[in-house]
N, C-alpha and C. Protein backbone atom coordinates (compact mmCIF):
# COMPACT_ATOMS: atom_id res chain seq x y z
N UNK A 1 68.23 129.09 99.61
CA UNK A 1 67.24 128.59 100.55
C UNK A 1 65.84 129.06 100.17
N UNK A 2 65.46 130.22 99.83
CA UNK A 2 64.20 130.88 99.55
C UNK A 2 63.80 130.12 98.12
N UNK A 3 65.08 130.01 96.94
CA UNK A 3 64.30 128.82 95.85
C UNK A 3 64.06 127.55 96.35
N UNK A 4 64.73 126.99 97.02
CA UNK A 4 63.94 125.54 97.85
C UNK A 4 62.61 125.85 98.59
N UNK A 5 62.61 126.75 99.47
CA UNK A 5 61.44 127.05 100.42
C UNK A 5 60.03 127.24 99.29
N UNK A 6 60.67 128.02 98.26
CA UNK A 6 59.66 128.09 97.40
C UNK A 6 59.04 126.33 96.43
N UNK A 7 59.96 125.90 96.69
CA UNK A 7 59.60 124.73 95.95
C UNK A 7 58.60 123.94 97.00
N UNK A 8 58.72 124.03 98.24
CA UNK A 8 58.05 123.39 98.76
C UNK A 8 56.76 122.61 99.00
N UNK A 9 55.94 123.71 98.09
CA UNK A 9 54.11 123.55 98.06
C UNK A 9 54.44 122.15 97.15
N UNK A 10 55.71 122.38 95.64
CA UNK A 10 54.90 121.57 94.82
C UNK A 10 55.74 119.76 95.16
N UNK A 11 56.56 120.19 96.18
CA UNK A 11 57.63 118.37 96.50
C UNK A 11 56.35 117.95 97.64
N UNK A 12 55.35 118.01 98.12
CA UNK A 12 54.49 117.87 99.15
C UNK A 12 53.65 117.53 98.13
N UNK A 13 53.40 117.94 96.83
CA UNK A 13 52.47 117.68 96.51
C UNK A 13 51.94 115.93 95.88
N UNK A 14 53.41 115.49 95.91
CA UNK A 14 53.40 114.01 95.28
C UNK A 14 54.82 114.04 94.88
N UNK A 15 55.21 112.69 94.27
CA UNK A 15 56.06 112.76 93.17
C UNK A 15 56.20 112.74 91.91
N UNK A 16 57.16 113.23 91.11
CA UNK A 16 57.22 113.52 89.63
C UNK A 16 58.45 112.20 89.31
N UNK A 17 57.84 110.88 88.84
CA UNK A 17 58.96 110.00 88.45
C UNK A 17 59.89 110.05 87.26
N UNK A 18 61.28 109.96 87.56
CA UNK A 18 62.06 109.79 86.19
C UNK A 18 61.90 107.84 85.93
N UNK A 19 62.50 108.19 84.37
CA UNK A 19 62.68 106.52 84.39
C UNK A 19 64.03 106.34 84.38
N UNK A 20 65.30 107.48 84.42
CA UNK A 20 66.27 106.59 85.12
C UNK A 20 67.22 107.25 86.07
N UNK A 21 67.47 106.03 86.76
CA UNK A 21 68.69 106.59 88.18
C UNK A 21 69.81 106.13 87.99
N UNK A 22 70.66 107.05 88.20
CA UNK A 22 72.43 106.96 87.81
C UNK A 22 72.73 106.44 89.74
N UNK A 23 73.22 104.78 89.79
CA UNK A 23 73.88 104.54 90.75
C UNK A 23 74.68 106.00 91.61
N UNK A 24 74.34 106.26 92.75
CA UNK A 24 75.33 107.42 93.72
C UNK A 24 76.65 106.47 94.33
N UNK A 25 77.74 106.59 93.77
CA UNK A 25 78.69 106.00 94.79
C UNK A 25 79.32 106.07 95.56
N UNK A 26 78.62 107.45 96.33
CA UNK A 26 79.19 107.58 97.49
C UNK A 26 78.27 107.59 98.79
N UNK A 27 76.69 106.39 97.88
CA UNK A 27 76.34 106.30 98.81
C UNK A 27 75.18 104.84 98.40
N UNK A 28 76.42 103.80 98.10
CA UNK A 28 76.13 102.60 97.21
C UNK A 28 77.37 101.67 97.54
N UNK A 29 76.70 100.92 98.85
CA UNK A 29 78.08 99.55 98.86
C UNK A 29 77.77 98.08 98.65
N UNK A 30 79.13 97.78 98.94
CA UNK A 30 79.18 95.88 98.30
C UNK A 30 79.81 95.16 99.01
N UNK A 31 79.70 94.69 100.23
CA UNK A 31 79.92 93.37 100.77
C UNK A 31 79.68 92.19 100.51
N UNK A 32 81.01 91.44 101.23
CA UNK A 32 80.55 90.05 100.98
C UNK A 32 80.96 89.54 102.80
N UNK A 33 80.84 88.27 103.19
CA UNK A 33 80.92 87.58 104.13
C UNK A 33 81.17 86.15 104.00
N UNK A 34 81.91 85.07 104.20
CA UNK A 34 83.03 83.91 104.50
C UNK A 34 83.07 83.48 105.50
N UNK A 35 82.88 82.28 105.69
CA UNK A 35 83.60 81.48 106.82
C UNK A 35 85.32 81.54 106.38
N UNK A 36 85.94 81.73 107.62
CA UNK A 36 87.09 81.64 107.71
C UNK A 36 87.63 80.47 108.62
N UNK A 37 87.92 79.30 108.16
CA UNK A 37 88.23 77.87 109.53
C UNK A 37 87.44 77.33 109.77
N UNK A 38 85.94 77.94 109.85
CA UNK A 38 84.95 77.90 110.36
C UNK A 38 84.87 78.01 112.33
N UNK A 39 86.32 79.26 111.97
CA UNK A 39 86.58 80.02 113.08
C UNK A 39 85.60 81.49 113.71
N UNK A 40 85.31 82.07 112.40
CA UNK A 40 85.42 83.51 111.91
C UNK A 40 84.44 83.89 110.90
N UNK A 41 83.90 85.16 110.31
CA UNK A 41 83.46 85.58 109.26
C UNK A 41 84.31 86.20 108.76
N UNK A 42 84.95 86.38 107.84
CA UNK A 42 85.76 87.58 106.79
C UNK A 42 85.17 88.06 105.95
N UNK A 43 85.20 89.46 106.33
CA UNK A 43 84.34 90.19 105.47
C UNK A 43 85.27 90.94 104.81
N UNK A 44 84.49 91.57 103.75
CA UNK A 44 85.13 92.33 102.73
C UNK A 44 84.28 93.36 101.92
N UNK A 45 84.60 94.54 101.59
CA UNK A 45 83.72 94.94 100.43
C UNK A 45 84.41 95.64 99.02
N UNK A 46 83.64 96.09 98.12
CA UNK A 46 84.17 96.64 96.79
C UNK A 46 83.71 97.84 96.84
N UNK A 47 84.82 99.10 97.19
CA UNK A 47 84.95 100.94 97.32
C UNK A 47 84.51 101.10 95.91
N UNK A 48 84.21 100.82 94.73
CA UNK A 48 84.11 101.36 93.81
C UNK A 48 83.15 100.89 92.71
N UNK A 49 81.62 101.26 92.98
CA UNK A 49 80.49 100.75 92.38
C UNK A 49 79.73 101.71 91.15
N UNK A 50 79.41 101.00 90.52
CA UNK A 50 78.83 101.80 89.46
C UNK A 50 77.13 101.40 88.77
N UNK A 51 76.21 101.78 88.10
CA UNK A 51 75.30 101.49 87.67
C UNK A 51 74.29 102.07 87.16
N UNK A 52 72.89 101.53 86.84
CA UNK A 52 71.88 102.51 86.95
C UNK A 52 70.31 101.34 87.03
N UNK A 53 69.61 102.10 87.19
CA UNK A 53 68.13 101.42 87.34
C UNK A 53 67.42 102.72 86.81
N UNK A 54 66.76 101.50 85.67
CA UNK A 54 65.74 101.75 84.80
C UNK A 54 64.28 101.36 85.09
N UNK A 55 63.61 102.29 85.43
CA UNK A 55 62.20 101.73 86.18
C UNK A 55 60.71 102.85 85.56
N UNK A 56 60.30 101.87 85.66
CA UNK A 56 58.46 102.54 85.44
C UNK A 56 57.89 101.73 86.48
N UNK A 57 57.48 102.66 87.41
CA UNK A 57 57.06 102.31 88.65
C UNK A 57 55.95 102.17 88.70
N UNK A 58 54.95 102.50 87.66
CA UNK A 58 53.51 102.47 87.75
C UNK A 58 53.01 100.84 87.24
N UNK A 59 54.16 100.34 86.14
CA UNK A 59 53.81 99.03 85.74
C UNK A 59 54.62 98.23 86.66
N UNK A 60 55.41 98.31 87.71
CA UNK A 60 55.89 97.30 88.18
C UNK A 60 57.24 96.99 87.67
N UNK A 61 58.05 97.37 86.96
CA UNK A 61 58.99 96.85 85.61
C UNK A 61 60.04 97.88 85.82
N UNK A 62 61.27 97.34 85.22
CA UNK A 62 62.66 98.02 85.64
C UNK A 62 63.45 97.13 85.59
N UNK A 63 65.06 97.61 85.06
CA UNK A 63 66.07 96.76 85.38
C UNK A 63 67.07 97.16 86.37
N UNK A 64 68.03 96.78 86.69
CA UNK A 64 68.84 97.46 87.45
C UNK A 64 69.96 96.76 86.89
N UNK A 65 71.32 97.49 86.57
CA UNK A 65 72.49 97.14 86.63
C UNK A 65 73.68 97.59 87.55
N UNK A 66 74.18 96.46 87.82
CA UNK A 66 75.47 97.27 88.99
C UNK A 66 76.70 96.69 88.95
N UNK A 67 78.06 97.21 88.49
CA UNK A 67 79.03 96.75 88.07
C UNK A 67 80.04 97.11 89.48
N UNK A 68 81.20 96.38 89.91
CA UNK A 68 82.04 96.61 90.75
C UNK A 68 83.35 96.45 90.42
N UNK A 69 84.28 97.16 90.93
CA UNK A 69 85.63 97.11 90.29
C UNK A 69 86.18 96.36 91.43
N UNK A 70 86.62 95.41 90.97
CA UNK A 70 87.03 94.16 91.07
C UNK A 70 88.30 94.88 92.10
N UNK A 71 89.16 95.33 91.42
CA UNK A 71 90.24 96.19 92.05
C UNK A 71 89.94 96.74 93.31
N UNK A 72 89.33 97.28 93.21
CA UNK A 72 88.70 98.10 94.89
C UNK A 72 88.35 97.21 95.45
N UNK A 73 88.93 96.04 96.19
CA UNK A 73 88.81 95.24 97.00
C UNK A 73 89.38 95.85 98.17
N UNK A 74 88.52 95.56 99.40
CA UNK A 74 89.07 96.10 100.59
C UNK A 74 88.86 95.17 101.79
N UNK A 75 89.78 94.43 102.78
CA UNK A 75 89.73 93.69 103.54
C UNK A 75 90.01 94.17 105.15
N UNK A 76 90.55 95.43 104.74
CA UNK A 76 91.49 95.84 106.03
C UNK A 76 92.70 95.62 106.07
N UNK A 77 93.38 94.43 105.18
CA UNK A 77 94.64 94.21 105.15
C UNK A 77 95.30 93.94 103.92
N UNK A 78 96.16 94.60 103.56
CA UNK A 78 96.59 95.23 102.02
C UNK A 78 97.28 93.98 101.64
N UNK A 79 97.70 92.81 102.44
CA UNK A 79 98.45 91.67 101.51
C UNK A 79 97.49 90.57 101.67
N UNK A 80 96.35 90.72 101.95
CA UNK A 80 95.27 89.62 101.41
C UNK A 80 94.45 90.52 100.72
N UNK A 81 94.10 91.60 100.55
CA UNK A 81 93.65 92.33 99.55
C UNK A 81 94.31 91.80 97.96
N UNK A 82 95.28 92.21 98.49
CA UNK A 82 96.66 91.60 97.02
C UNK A 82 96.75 90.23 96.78
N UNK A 83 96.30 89.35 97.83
CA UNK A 83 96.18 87.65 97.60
C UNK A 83 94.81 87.89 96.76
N UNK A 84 93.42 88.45 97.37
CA UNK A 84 92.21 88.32 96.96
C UNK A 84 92.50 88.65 95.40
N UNK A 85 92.61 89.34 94.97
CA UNK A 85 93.04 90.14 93.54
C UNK A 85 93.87 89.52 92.58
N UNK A 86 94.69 88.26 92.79
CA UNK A 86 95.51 87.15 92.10
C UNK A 86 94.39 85.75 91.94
N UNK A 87 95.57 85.12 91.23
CA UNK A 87 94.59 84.09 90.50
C UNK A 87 93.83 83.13 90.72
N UNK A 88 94.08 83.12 92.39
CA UNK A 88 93.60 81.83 92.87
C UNK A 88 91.83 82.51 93.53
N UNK A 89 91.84 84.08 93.32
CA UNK A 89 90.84 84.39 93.76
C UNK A 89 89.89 85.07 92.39
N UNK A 90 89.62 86.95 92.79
CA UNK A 90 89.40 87.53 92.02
C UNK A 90 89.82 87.12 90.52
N UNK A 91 91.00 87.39 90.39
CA UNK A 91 92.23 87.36 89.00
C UNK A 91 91.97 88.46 88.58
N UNK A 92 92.10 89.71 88.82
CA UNK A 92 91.40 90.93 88.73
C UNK A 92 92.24 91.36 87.53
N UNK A 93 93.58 91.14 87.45
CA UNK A 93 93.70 91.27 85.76
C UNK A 93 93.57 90.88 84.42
N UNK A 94 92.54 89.79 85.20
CA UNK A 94 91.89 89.07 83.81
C UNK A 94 90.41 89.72 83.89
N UNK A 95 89.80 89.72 84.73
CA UNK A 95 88.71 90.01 85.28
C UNK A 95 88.07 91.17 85.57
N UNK A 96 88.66 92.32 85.48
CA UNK A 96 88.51 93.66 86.32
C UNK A 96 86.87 94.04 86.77
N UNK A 97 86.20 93.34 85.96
CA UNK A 97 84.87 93.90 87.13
C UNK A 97 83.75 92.41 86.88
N UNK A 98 82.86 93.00 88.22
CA UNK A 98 81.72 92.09 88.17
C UNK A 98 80.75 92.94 88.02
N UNK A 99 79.87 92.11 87.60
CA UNK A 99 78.40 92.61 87.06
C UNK A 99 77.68 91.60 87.32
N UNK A 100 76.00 92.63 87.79
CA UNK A 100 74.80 91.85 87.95
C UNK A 100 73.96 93.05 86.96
N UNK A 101 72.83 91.99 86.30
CA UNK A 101 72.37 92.60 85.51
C UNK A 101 70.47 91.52 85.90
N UNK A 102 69.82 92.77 86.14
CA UNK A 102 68.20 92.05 86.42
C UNK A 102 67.96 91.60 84.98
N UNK A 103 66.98 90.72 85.57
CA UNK A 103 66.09 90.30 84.76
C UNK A 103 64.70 90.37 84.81
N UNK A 104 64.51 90.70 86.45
CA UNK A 104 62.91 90.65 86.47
C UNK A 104 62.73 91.32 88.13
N UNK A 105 61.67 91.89 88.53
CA UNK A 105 62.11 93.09 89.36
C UNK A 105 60.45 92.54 89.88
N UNK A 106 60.81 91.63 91.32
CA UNK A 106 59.50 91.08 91.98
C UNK A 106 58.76 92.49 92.90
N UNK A 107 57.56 92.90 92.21
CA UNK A 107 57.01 93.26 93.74
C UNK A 107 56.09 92.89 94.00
N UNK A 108 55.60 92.78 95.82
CA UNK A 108 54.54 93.12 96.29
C UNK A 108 54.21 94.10 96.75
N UNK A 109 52.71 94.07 95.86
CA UNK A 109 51.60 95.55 95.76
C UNK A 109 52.87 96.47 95.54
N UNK A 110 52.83 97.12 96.12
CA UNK A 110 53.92 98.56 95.93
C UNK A 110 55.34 98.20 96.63
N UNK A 111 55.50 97.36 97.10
CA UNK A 111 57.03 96.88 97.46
C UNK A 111 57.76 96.24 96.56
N UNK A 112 58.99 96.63 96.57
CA UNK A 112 60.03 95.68 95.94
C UNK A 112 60.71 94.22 96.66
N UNK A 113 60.07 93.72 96.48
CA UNK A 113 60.36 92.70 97.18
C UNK A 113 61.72 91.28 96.53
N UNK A 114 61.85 91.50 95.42
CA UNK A 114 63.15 90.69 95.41
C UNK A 114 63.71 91.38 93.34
N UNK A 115 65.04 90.79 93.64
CA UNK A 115 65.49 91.23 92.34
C UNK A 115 66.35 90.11 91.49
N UNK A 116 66.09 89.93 90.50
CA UNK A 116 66.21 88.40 89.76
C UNK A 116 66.81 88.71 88.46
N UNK A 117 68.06 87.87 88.59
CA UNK A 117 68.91 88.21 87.85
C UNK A 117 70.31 87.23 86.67
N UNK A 118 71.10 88.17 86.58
CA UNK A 118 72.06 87.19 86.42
C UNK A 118 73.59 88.00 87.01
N UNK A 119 74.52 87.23 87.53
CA UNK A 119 75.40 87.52 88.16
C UNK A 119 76.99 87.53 87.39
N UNK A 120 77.48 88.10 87.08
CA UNK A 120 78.68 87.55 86.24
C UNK A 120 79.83 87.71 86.88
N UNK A 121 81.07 86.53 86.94
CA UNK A 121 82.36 86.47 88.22
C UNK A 121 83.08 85.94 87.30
N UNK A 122 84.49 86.41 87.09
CA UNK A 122 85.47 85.44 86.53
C UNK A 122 85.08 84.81 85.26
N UNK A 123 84.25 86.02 84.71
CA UNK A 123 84.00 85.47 83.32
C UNK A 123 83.07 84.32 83.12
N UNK A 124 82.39 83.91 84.20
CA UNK A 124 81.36 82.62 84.31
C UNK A 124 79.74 83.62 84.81
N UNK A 125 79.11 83.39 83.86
CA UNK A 125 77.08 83.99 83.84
C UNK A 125 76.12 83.00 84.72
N UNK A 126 76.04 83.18 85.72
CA UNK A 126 75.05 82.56 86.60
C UNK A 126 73.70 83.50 86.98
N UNK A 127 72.34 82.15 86.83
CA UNK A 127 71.40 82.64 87.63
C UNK A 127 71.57 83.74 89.48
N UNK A 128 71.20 84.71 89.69
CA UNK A 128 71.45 84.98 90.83
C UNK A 128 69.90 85.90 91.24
N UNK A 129 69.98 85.92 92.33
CA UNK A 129 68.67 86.63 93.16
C UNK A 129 69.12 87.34 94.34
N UNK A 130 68.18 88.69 94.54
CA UNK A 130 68.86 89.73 95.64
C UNK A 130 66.97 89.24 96.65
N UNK A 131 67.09 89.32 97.41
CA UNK A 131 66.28 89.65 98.59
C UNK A 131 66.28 90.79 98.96
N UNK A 132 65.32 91.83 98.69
CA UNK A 132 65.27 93.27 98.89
C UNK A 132 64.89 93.49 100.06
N UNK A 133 65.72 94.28 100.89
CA UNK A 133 65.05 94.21 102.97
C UNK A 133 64.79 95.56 102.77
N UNK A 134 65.01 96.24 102.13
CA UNK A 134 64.41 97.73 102.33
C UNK A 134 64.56 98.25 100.78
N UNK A 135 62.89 99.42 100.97
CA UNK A 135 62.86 100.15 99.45
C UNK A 135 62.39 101.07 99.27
N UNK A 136 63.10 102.61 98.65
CA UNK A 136 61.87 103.49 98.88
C UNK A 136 62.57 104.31 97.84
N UNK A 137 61.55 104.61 97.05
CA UNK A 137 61.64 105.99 96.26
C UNK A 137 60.93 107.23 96.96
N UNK A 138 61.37 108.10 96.28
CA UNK A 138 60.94 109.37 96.38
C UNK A 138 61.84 110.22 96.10
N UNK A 139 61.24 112.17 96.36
CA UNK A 139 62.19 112.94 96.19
C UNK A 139 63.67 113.27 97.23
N UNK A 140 64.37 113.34 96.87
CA UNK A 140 65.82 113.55 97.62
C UNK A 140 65.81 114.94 98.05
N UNK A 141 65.64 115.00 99.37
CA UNK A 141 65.83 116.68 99.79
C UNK A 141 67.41 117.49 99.42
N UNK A 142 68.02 116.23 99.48
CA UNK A 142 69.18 117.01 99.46
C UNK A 142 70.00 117.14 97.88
N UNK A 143 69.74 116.13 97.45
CA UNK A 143 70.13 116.54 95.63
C UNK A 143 69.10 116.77 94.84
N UNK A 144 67.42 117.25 95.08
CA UNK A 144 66.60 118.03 94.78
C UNK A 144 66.25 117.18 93.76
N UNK A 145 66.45 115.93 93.50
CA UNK A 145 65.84 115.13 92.17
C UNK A 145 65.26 113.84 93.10
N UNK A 146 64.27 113.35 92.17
CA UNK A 146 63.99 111.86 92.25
C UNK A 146 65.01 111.11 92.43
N UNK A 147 64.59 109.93 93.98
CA UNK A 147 65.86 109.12 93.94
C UNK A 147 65.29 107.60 94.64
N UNK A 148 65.80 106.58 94.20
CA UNK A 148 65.43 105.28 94.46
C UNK A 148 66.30 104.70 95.31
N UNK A 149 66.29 103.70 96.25
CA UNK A 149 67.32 103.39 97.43
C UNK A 149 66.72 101.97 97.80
N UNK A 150 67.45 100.65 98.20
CA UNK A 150 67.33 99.63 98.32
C UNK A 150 68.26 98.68 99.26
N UNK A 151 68.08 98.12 100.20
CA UNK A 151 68.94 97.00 100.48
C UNK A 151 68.88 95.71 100.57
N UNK A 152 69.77 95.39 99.60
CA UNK A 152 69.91 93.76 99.08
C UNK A 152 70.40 92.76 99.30
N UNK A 153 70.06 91.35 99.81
CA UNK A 153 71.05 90.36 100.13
C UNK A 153 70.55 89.21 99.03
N UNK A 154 71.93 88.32 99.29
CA UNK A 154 71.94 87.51 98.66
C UNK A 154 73.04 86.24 99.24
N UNK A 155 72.92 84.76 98.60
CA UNK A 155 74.11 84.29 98.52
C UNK A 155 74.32 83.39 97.53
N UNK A 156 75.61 82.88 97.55
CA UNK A 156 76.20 82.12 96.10
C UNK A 156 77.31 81.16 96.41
N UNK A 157 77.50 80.36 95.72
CA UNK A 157 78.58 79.10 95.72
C UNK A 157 79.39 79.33 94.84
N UNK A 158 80.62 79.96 95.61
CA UNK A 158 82.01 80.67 94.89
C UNK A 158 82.67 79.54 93.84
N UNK A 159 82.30 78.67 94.37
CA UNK A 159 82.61 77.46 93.53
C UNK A 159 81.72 77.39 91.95
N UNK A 160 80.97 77.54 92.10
CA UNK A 160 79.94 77.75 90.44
C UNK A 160 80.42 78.65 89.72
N UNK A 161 81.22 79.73 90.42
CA UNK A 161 82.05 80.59 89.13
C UNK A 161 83.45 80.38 88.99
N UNK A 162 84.06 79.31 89.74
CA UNK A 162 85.29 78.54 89.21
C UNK A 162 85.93 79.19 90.21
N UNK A 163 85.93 79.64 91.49
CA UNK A 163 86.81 80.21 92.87
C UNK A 163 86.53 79.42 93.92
N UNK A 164 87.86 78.01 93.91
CA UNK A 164 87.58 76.97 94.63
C UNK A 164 88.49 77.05 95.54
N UNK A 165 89.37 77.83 95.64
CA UNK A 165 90.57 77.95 96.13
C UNK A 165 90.51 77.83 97.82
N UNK A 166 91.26 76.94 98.50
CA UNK A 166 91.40 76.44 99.71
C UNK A 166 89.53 76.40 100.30
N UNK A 167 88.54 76.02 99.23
CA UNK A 167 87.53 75.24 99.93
C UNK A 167 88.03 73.75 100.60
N UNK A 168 87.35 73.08 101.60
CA UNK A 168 86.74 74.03 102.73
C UNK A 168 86.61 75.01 103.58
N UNK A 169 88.30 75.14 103.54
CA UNK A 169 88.94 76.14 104.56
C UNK A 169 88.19 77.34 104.94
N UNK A 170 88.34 77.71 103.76
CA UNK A 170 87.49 79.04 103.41
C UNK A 170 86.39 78.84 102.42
N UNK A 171 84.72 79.69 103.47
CA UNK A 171 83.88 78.49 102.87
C UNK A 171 83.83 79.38 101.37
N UNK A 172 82.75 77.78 100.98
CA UNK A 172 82.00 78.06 99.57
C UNK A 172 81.13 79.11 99.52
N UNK A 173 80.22 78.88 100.65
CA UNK A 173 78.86 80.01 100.53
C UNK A 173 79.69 81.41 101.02
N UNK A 174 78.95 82.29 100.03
CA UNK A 174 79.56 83.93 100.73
C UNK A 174 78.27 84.35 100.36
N UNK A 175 78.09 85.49 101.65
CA UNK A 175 76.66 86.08 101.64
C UNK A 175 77.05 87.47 100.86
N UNK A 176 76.25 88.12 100.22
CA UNK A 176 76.40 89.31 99.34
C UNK A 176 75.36 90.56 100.13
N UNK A 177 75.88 91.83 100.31
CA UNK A 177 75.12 92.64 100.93
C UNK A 177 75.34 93.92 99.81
N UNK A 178 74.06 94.35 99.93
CA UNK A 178 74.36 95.55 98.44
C UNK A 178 73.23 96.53 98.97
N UNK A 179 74.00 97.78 99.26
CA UNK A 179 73.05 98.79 99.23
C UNK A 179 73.46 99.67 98.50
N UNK A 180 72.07 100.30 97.72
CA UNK A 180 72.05 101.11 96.87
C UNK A 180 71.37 102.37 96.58
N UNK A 181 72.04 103.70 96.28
CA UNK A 181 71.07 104.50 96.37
C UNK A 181 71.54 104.70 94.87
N UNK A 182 70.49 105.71 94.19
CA UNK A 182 70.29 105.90 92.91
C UNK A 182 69.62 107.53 92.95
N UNK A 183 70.17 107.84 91.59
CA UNK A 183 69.72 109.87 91.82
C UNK A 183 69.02 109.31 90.58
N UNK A 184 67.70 110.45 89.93
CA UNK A 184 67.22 110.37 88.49
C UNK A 184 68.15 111.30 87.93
N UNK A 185 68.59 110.11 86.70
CA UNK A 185 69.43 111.06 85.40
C UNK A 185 69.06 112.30 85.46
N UNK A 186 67.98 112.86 85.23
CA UNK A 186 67.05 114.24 84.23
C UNK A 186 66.60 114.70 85.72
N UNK A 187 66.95 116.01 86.26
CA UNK A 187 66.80 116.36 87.26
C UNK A 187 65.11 117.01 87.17
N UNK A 188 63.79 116.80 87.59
CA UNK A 188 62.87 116.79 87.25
C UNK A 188 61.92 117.99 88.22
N UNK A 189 62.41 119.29 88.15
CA UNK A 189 61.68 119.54 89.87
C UNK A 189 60.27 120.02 89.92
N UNK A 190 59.30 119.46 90.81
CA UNK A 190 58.26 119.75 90.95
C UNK A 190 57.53 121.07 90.42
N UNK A 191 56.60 121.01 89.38
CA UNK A 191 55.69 122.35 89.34
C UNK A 191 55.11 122.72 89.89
N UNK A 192 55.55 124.45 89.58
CA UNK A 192 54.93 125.05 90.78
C UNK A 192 53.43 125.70 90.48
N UNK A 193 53.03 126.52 91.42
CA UNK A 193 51.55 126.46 90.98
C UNK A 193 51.73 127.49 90.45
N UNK A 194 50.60 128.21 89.67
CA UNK A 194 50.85 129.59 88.59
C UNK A 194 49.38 130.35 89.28
């Protein structure tokens, strides 16, 4: 506590940016959302995310990548989990993960305001775009490094990556929800004064 307390003058004093953040996954999720009948929403998300974002924050510029294991599908119910994960859905043993990979990282003035990309499902590369609703860097009090954090939506036509299975029933459009926090690789801590 007294080496933190001591650090204090120089984390007040500004921040010290890294240029990269190792995805946190235990505090980084992935939803999606479905019409079900057009009774219902069914939601779902993926327990097991991975990534990183590469950023220079002074020019505006950065990529972000974020991969999901396909496998860690979670519905609440372990035999449509196991339907989702077969071929008429996921195909998760052909497939085992998805990936989005930026391409271009919109802001205004100092906001992040959207993230532009490409999306990859079932082995099919589509244009895709996140809508950033929240964004903030800074230092992390509690893992003592630079850390970046975001929440992202999006949506897509399950059908464009070849997952047509009982459309209409279950709709086409699924909304994508992605929040993300990020630690800097190179733990960087503020200098102190001499």
């Amino acid at each position: 506590m007294a080496w933190f307390l001591g650090l204090m003058p120089g984390l007040l004093a500004g921040p010290v940016w890294a240029d990269v953040f190792l995805i946190d996954p235990l505090h980084t999720s992935a939803q999606f959302a479905v019409s079900h009948l057009g009774f219902s929403t069914a939601r779902g998300r993926f327990d097991k995310t991975d990534g990183r974002l590469e950023l220079d924050l002074p020019a505006r510029k950065g990529q972000i990548t974020v991969q999901l294991d396909a496998n860690s599908i979670s519905t609440g119910d372990p035999d449509r989990d196991s339907r989702l994960k077969g071929s008429w859905f996921f195909n998760t043993e052909r497939y085992p993960e998805i990936r989005f990979i930026s391409k271009r990282l919109v802001f205004v003035e100092e906001r992040l305001d959207a993230v532009e990309g490409e999306l990859t499902l079932l082995g099919v590369t589509r244009p895709f775009s996140f809508k950033v609703e929240r964004w903030r860097c800074g230092f992390h009090t509690m893992a003592l490094r630079q850390a970046c954090g975001a929440d992202l939506s999006g949506t897509l036509l399950r059908s464009d990556f070849g997952m047509k299975a009982f459309i209409p029933l279950v709709g086409d459009e699924v909304k994508i929800d992605v929040s993300v926090e990020a630690l800097a690789e190179v733990v960087t801590p503020p200098a102190r004064e001499r």
